[in-house]
C-alpha atoms as a PDB file:
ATOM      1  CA  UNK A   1     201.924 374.582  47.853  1.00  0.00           C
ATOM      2  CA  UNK A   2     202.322 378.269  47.104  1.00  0.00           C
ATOM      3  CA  UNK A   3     199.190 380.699  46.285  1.00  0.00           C
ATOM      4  CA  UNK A   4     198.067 379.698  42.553  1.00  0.00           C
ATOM      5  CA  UNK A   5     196.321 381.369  39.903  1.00  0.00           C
ATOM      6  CA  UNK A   6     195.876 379.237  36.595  1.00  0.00           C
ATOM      7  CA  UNK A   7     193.495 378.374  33.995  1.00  0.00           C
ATOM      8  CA  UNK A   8     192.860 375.388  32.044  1.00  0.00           C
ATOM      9  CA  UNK A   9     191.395 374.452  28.849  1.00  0.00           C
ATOM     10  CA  UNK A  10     190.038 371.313  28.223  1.00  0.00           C
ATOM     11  CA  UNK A  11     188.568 369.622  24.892  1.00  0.00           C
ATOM     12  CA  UNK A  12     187.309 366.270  24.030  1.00  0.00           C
ATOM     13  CA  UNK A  13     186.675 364.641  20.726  1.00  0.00           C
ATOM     14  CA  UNK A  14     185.491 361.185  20.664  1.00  0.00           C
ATOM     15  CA  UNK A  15     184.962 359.689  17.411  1.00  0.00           C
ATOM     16  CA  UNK A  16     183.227 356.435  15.886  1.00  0.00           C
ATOM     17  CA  UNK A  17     184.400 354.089  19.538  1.00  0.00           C
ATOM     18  CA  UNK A  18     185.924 355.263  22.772  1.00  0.00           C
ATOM     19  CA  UNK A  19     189.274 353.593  21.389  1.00  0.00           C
ATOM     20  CA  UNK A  20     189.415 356.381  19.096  1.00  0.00           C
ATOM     21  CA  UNK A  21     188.893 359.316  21.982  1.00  0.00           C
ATOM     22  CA  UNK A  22     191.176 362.377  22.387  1.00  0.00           C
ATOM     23  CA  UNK A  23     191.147 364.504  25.382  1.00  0.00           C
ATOM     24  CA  UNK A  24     193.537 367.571  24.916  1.00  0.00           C
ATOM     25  CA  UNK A  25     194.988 369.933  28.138  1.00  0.00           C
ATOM     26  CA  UNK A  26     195.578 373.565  27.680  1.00  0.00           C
ATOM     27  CA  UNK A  27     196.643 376.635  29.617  1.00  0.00           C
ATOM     28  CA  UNK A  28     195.866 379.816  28.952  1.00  0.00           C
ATOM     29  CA  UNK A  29     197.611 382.642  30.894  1.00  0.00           C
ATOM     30  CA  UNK A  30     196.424 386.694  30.024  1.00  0.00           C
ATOM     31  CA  UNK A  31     197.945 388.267  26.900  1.00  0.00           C
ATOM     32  CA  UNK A  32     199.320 384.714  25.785  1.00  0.00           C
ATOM     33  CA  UNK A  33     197.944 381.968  23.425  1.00  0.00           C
ATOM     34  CA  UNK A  34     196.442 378.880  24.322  1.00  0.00           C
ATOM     35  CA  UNK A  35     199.678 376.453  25.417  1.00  0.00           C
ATOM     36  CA  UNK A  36     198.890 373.245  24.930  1.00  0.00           C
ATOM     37  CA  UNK A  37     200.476 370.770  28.220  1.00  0.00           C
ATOM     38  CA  UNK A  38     199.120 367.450  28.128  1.00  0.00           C
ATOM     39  CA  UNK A  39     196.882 365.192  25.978  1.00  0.00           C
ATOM     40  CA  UNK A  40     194.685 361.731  26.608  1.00  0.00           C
ATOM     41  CA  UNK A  41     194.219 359.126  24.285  1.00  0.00           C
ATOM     42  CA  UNK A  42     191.567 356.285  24.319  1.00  0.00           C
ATOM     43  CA  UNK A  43     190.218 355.006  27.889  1.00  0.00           C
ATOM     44  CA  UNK A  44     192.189 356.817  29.779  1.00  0.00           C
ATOM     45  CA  UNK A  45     190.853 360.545  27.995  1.00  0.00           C
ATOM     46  CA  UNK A  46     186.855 359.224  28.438  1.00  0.00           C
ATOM     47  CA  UNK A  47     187.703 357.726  31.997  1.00  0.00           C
ATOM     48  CA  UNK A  48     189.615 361.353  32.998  1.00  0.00           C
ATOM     49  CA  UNK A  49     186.805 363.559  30.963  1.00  0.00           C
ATOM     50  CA  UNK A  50     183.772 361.837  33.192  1.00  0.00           C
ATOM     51  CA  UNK A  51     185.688 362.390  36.411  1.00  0.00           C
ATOM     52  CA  UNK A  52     186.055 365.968  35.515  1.00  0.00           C
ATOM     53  CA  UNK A  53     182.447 366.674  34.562  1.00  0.00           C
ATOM     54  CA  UNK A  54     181.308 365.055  37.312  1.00  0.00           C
ATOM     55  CA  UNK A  55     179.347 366.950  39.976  1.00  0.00           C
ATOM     56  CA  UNK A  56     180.443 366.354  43.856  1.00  0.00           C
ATOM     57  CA  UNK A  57     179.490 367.892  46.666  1.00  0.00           C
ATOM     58  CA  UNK A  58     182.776 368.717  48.820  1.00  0.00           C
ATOM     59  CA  UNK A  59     183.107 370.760  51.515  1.00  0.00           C
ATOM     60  CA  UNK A  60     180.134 372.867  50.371  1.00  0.00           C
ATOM     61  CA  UNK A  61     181.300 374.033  47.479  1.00  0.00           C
ATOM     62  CA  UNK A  62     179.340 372.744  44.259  1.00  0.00           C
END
């Protein structure tokens, strides 16, 4: 893969039951609004959110 530079927004909103989750991708690049490039619904948005909040140490680096 080529050098890369890129910046991601993510958001969660989980309502009344996990059925009813949304987990929303952007990208934002400088001097450009928010693009929005992928989006999560149910099990699948809480299962992805936890992995990404989740702290691991790898290779020393968190």
């Amino acid at each position: 893969m080529s050098e890369l530079k890129d910046s991601l927004l993510i958001s969660i909103d989980i309502l009344s039951s996990e059925d009813k989750a949304l987990l929303i991708v952007g990208k934002k690049k400088p001097n450009k609004p928010i693009e929005i490039i992928n989006a999560f619904e149910g099990e699948d948005a809480i299962r992805l959110y936890r992995k990404l909040i989740t702290k691991k140490k790898v290779g020393g680096l968190i």
